[in-house]
Structures are given as structure tokens and as C-alpha cells.
Protein backbone atom coordinates (compact mmCIF):
# COMPACT_ATOMS: atom_id res chain seq x y z
CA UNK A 1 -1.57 -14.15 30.46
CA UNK A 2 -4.54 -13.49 28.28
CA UNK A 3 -4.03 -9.99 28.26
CA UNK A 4 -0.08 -10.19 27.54
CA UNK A 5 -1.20 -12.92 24.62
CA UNK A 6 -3.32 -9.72 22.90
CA UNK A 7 -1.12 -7.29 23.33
CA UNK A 8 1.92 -9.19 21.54
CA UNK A 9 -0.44 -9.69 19.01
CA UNK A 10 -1.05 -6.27 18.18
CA UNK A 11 2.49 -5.01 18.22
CA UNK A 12 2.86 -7.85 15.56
CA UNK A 13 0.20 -7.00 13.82
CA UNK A 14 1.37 -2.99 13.89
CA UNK A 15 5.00 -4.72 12.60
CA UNK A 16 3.47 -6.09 9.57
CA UNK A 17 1.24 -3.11 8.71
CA UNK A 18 3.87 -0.34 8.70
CA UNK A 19 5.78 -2.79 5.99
CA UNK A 20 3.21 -3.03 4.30
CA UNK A 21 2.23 0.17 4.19
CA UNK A 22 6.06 1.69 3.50
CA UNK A 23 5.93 -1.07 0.15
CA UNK A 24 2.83 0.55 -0.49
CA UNK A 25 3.80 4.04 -0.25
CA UNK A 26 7.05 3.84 -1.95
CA UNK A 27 5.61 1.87 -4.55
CA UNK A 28 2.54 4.81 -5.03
CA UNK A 29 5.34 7.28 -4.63
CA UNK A 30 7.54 5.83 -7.88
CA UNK A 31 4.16 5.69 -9.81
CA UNK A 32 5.18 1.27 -10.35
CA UNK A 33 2.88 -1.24 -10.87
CA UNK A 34 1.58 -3.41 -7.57
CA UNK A 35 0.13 -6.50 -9.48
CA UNK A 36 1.36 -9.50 -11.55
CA UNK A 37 -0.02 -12.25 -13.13
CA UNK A 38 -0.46 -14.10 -10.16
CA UNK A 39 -1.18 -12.78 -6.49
CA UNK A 40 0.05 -15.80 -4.45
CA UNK A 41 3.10 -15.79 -2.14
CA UNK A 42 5.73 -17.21 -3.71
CA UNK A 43 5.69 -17.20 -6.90
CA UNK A 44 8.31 -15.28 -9.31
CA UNK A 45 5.50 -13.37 -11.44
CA UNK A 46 3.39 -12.09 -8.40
CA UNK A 47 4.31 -8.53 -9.04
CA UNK A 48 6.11 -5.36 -7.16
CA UNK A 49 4.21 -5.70 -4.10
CA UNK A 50 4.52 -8.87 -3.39
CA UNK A 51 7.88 -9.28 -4.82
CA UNK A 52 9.26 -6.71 -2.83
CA UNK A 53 7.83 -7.81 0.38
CA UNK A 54 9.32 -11.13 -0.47
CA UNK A 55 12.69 -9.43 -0.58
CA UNK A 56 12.81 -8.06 2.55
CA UNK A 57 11.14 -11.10 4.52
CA UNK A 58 15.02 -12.36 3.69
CA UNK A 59 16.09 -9.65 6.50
CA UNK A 60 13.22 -9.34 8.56
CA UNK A 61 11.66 -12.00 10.89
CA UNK A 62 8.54 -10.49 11.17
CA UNK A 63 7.85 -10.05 7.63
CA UNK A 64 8.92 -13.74 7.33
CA UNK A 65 6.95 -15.05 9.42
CA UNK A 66 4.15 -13.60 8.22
CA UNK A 67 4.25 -14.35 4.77
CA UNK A 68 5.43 -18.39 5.64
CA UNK A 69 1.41 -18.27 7.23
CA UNK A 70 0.18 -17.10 4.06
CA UNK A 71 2.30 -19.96 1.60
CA UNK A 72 1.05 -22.65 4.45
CA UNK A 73 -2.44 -21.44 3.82
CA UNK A 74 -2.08 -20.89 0.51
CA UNK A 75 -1.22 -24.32 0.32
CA UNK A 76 -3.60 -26.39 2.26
CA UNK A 77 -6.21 -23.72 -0.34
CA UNK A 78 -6.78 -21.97 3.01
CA UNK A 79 -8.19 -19.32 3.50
CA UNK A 80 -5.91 -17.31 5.83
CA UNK A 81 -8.06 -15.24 8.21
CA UNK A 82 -6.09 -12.08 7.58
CA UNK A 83 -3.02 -11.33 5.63
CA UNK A 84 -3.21 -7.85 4.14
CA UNK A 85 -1.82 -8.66 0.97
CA UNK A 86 -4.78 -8.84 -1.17
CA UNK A 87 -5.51 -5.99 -4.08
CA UNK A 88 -8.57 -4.98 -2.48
CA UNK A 89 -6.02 -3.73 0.40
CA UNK A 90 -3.65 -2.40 -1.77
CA UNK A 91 -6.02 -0.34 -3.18
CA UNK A 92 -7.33 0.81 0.39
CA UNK A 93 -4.31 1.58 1.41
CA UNK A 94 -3.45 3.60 -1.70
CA UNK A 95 -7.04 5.16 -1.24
CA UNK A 96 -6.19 6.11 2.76
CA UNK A 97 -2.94 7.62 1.37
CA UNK A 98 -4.35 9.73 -1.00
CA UNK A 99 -7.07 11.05 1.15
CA UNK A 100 -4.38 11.88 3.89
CA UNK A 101 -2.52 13.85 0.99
CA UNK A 102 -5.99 16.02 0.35
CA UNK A 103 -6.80 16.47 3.64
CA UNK A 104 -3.08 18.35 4.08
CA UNK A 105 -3.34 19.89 1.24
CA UNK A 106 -6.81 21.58 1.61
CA UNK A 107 -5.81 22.51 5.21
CA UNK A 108 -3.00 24.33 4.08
CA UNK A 109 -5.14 25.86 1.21
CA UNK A 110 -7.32 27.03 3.91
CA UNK A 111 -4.83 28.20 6.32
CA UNK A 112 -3.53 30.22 2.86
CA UNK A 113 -4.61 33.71 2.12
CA UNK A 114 -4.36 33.60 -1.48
CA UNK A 115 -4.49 30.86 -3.71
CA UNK A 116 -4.96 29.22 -7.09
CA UNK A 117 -5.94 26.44 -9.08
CA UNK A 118 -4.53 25.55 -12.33
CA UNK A 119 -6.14 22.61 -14.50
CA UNK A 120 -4.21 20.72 -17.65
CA UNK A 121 -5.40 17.57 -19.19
CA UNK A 122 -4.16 16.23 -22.70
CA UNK A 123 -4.68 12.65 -23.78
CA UNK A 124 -1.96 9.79 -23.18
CA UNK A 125 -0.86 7.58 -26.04
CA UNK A 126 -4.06 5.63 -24.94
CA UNK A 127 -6.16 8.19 -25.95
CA UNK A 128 -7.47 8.90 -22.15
CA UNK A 129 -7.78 11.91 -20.87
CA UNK A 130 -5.34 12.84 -18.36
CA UNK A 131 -5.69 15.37 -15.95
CA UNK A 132 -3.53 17.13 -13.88
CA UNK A 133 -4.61 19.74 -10.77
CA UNK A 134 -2.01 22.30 -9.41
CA UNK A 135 -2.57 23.98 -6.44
CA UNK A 136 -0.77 27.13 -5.31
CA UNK A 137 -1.12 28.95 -1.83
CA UNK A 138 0.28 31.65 -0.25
């Protein structure tokens, strides 16, 4: 019973992660902003992230569901124990991501016999320095 108990929660947990993760990644992909003004559940000004997860709790349960337990906590001003929806995750996420991306592309660079590196980096309308890396193997 136990046992069973755990292992539904970990396919649930697994559920919520890979959405997550898939907002994350197609958010990173486009190059759009994650945050709002506000980084509660619920709200209309909580940003891309949240916003879009919002959207598709409307056609998934198990998105649903978990985002009704973080409104509830959020308001009782309880701390949920874990809801993955905080910057600080975002930003670990993106992080994971990016080393993934580097780790494939240095093992291709070292599976390649010949390659190159070319460097660029001009300043926005900011005035930072922007820097761009491209890698070609053979």
C-alpha cells in the first residue's frame, strides 16, 4: 500500500516536471521573457511562465491539480513544500538545459577532426557587450 502510495507519487511528480520543463524549454528556445510583475498563481501579470502553464492546466488534469495546491497555499500564505514554479527553478532549469547543450556540443567537437571557433561581440542598444560563439566541426 505504502509502496504503491510512493510510486503514484513519483509518476505525478515526473507529470508535472516534463511540463514544466517543455514551458521552460520552449520559452528558452523563443528567447521570451519568464517573469512578470508578480510570481503568484493566478494572477493576470505573473508572466510567460506562469501564464502559460496556467493555459494549459485548462486541458490537463495534472497540471491543474497541481497549480490549485499552489493558489490554496498561496492563500492560507503557505508555504507549499514543493511546487517548482519559483525563479530560482526557472533559472536551474534553464542552467541544466544549457549545460546539456555544451556537453553535446563539445562531444561532437571532440568526436570532429577539424574544427573552428569564430567569436563576434558588438554592443546592444544598451550599450552591453554582446557576444556571440560559433562553433564549426567537421
Amino acid at each position: 500500500m505504502l509502496l504503491q502510495t510512493i510510486k503514484n507519487q513519483a509518476s505525478q511528480w515526473k507529470q508535472v516536471l516534463r511540463r514544466i520543463l517543455d514551458v521552460t524549454l520552449f520559452l528558452a528556445e523563443r528567447g521570451l521573457g519568464f517573469r512578470g510583475t508578480s510570481d503568484l498563481v493566478g494572477v493576470a501579470v505573473n508572466g510567460n511562465f506562469l501564464g502559460i502553464l496556467e493555459l494549459l492546466s485548462h486541458y490537463d488534469s495534472v497540471l491543474k491539480d497541481h497549480l490549485n495546491k499552489g493558489m490554496k497555499s498561496q492563500k492560507l500564505m503557505r508555504r507549499q513544500q514543493a511546487n517548482y514554479l519559483s525563479p530560482e527553478i526557472q533559472n536551474e532549469f534553464i542552467g541544466c538545459c544549457a549545460k546539456k547543450v555544451l556537453d553535446v556540443i563539445l562531444s561532437e567537437r571532440e568526436a570532429a577532426k577539424y574544427y573552428s571557433i569564430l567569436v563576434d561581440a558588438t554592443p546592444d542598444s544598451a550599450h552591453m557587450e554582446q557576444t556571440v560563439f560559433i562553433f564549426m566541426f567537421i
